[in-house]
Protein backbone atom coordinates (compact mmCIF):
# COMPACT_ATOMS: atom_id res chain seq x y z
CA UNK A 1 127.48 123.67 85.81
CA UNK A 2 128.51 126.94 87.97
CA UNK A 3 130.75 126.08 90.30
CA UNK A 4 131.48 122.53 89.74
CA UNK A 5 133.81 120.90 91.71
CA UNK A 6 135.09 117.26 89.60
CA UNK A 7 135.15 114.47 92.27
CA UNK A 8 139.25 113.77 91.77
CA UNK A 9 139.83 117.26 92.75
CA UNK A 10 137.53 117.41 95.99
CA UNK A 11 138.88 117.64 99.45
CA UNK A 12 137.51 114.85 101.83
CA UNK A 13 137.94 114.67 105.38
CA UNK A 14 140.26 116.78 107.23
CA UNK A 15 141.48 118.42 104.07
CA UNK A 16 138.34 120.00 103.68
CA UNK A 17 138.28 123.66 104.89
CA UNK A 18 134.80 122.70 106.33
CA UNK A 19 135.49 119.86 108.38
CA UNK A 20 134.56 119.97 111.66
CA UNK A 21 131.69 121.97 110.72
CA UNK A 22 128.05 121.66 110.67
CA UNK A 23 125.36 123.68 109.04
CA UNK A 24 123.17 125.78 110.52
CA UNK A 25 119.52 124.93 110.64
CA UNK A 26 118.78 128.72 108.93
CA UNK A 27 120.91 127.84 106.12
CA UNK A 28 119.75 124.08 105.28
CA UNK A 29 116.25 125.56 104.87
CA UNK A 30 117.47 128.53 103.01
CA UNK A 31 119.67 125.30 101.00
CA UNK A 32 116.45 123.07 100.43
CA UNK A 33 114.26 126.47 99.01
CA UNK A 34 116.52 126.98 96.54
CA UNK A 35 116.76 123.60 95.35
CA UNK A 36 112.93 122.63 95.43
CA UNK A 37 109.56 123.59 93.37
CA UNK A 38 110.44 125.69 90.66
CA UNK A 39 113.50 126.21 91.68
CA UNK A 40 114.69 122.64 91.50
CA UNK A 41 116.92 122.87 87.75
CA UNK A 42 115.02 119.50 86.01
CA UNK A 43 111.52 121.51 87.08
CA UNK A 44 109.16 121.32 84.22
CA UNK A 45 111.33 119.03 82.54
CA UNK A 46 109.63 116.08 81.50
CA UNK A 47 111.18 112.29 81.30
CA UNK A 48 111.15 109.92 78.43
CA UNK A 49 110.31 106.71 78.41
CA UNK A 50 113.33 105.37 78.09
CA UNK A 51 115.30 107.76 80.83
CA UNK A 52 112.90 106.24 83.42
CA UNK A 53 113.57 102.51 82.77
CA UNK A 54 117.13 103.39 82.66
CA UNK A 55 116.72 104.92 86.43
CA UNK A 56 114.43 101.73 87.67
CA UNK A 57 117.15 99.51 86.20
CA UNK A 58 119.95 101.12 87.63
CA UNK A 59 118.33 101.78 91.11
CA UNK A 60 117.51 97.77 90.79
CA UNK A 61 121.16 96.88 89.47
CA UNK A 62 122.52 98.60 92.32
CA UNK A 63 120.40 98.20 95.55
CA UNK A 64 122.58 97.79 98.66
CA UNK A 65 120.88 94.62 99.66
CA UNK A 66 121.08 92.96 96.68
CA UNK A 67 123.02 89.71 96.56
CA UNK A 68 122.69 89.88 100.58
CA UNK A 69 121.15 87.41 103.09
CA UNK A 70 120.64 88.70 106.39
CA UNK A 71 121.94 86.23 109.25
CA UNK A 72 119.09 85.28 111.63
CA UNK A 73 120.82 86.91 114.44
CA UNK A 74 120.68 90.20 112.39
CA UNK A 75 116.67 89.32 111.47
CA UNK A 76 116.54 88.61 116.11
CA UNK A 77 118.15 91.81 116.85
CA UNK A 78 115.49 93.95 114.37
CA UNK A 79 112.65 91.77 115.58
CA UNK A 80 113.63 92.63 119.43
CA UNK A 81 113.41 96.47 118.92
CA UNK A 82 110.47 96.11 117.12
CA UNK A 83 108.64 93.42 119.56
CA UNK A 84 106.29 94.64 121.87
CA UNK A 85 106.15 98.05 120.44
CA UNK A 86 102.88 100.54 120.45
CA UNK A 87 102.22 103.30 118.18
CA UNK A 88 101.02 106.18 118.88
CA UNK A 89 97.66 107.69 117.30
CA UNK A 90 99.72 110.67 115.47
CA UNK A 91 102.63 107.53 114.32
CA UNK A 92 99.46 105.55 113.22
CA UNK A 93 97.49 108.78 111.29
CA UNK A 94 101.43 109.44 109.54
CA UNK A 95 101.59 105.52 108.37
CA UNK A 96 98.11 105.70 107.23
CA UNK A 97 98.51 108.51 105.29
CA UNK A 98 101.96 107.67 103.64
CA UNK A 99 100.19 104.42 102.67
CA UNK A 100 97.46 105.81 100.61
CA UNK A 101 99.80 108.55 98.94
CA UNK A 102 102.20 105.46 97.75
CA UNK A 103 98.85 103.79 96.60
CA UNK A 104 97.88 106.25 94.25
CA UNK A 105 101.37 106.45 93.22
CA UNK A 106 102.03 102.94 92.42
CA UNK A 107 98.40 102.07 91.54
CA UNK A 108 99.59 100.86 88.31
CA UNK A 109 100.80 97.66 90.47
CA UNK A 110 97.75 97.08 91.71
CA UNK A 111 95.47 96.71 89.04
CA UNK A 112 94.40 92.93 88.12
CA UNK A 113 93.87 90.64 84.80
CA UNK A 114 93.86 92.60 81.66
CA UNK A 115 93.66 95.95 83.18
CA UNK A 116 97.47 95.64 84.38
CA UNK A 117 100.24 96.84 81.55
CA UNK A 118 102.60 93.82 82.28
CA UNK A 119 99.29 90.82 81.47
CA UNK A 120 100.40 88.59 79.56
CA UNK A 121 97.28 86.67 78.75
CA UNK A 122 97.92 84.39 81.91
CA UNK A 123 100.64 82.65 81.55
CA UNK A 124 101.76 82.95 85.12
CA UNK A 125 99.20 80.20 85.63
CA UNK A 126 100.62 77.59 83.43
CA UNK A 127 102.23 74.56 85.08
CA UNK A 128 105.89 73.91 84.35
CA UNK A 129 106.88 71.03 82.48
CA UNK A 130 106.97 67.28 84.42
CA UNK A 131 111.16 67.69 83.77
CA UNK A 132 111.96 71.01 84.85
CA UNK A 133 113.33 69.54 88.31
CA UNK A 134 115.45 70.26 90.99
CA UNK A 135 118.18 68.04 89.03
CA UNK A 136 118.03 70.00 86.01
CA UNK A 137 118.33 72.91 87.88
CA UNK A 138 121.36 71.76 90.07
CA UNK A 139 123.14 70.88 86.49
CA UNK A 140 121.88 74.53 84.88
CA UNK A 141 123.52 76.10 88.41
CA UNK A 142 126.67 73.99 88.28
CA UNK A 143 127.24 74.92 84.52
CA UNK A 144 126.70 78.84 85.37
CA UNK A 145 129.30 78.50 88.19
CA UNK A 146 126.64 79.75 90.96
CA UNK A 147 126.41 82.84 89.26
CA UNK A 148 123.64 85.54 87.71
CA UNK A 149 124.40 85.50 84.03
CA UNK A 150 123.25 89.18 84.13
CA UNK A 151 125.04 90.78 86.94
CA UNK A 152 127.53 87.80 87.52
CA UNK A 153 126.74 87.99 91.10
CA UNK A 154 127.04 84.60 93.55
CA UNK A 155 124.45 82.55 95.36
CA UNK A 156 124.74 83.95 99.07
CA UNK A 157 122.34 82.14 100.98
CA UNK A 158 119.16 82.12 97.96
CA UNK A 159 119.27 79.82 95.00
CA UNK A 160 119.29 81.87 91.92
CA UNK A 161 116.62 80.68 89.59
CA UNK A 162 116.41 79.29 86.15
CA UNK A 163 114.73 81.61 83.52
CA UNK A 164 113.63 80.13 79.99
CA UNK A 165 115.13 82.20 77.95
CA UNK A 166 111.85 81.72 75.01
CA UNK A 167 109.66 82.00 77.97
CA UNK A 168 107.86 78.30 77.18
CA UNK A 169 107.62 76.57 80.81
CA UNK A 170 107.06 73.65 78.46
CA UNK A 171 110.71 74.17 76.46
CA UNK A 172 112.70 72.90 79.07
CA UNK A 173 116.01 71.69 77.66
CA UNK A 174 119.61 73.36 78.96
CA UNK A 175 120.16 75.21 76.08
CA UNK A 176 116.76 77.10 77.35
CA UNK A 177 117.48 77.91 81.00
CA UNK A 178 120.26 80.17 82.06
CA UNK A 179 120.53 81.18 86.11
CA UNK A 180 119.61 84.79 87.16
CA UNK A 181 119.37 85.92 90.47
CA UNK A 182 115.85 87.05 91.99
CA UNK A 183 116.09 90.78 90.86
CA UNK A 184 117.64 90.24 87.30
CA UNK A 185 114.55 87.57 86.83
CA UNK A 186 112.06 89.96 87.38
CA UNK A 187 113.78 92.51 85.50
CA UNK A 188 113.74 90.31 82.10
CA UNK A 189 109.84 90.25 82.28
CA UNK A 190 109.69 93.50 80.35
CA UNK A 191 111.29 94.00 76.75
CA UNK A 192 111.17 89.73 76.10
CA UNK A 193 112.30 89.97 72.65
CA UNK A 194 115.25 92.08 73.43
CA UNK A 195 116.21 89.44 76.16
CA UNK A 196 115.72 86.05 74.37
CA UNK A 197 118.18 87.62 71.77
CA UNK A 198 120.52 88.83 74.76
CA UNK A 199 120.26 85.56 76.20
CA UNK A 200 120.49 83.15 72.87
CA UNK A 201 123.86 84.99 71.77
CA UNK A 202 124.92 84.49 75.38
CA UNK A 203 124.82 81.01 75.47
CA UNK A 204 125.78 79.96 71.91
CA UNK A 205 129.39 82.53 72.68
CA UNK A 206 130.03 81.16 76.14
CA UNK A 207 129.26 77.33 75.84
CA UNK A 208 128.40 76.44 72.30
CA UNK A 209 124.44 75.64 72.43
CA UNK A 210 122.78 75.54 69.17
CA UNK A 211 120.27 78.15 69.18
CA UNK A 212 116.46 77.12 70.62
CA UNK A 213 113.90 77.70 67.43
CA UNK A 214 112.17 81.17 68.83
CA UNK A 215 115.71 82.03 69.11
CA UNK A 216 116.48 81.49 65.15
CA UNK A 217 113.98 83.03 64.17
CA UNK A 218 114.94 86.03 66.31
CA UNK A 219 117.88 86.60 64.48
CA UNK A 220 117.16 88.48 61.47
CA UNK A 221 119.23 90.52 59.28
CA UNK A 222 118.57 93.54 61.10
CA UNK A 223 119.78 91.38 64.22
CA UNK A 224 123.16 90.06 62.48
CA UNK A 225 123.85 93.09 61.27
CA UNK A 226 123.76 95.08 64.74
CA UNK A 227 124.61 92.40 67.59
CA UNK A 228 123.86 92.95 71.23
CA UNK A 229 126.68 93.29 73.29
CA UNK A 230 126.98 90.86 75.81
CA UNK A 231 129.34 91.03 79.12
CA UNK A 232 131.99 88.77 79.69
CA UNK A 233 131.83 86.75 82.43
CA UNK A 234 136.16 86.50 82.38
């Protein structure tokens, strides 16, 4: 890339010739023209599949909330400035109009039953089984240490939940249930096959399980002979 500067070697603060300085409001639109449209160097320049999933799980990995609980004094002090406040009708037309562009741009999310990509024939409807309890999950949170088993962060106010690794709500035994925080448990709903193998090697490495059935029969030769690799917790 033409004139590339590599991080290590960049002057921050005041050892930058610059500091001090701000840009001109002439120059940042000159700046964002020639960085924009068909100008912009990825114009054109279509995405795989794969590269976007990559980006949503990264973005999701590494949101600045995550793993945060806001204190209720924080949640009073944004609820004050907020509290009593009227829009304007131009604020009002803006919001209304932002709303319907993300709309159309997210109207995958909004579609219902079979006509959404992510239907799994209804299965968010099925009850859980009679001994998935709040003991069993205590002992499954215990045994994880309080932690996700995906991004290994702690319990900071939420309880992480306990995902079935096979997916049966029915299959509830410990060697099923492994704790993920909120974000990493939605993020396991897609590509199930790739994470009950992820998951089943965890477990039988880390604390010996025998593997559930769906999980045998997972592990093919194509399986043995390429294993996932799995952090390590240490």
């Amino acid at each position: 890339m033409k004139n590339y500067i590599h991080p290590k070697k960049a002057k921050f603060g005041s050892d930058n010739p610059f500091y001090g300085h701000k840009h001109t409001d002439e120059w940042k639109a000159l700046r964002s023209l020639q960085s924009s449209g068909v100008n912009h160097h990825q114009y054109g320049i279509p995405k795989s599949k794969e590269t976007r999933q990559k980006i949503s799980q990264t973005l999701l990995l590494n949101h600045p909330s995550r793993g945060k609980c806001q204190s209720p004094e924080h949640r009073e002090k944004r609820l004050a400035k907020i509290r009593g406040r009227v829009l304007s009708i131009e604020i009002r037309e803006k919001i209304s109009i932002a709303h319907k562009h993300s709309l159309k741009c997210k109207r995958v999310f909004f579609k219902k039953g079979d006509l959404n990509p992510r239907w799994q024939n209804g299965i968010s409807q099925i009850t859980y089984d009679y001994r998935f309890s709040k003991l069993l999950k205590d002992k499954i949170r215990q045994r994880d240490n309080y932690r996700c088993r995906l991004c290994f962060t702690y319990e900071n106010g939420k309880r992480h939940l306990c995902h079935h690794i096979d997916y049966d709500k029915h299959n509830t035994t410990e060697n099923n249930l492994v704790l993920l925080c909120r974000i990493c448990n939605n993020l396991v709903n897609d590509n199930r096959e790739y994470w009950m193998q992820y998951f089943t090697k965890l477990l039988h490495n880390n604390q010996n399980y025998e593997f559930p059935t769906t999980g045998e029969q997972l592990l093919n030769e194509q399986y043995k002979s390429k294993p996932l690799k799995v952090k390590n917790s240490s």
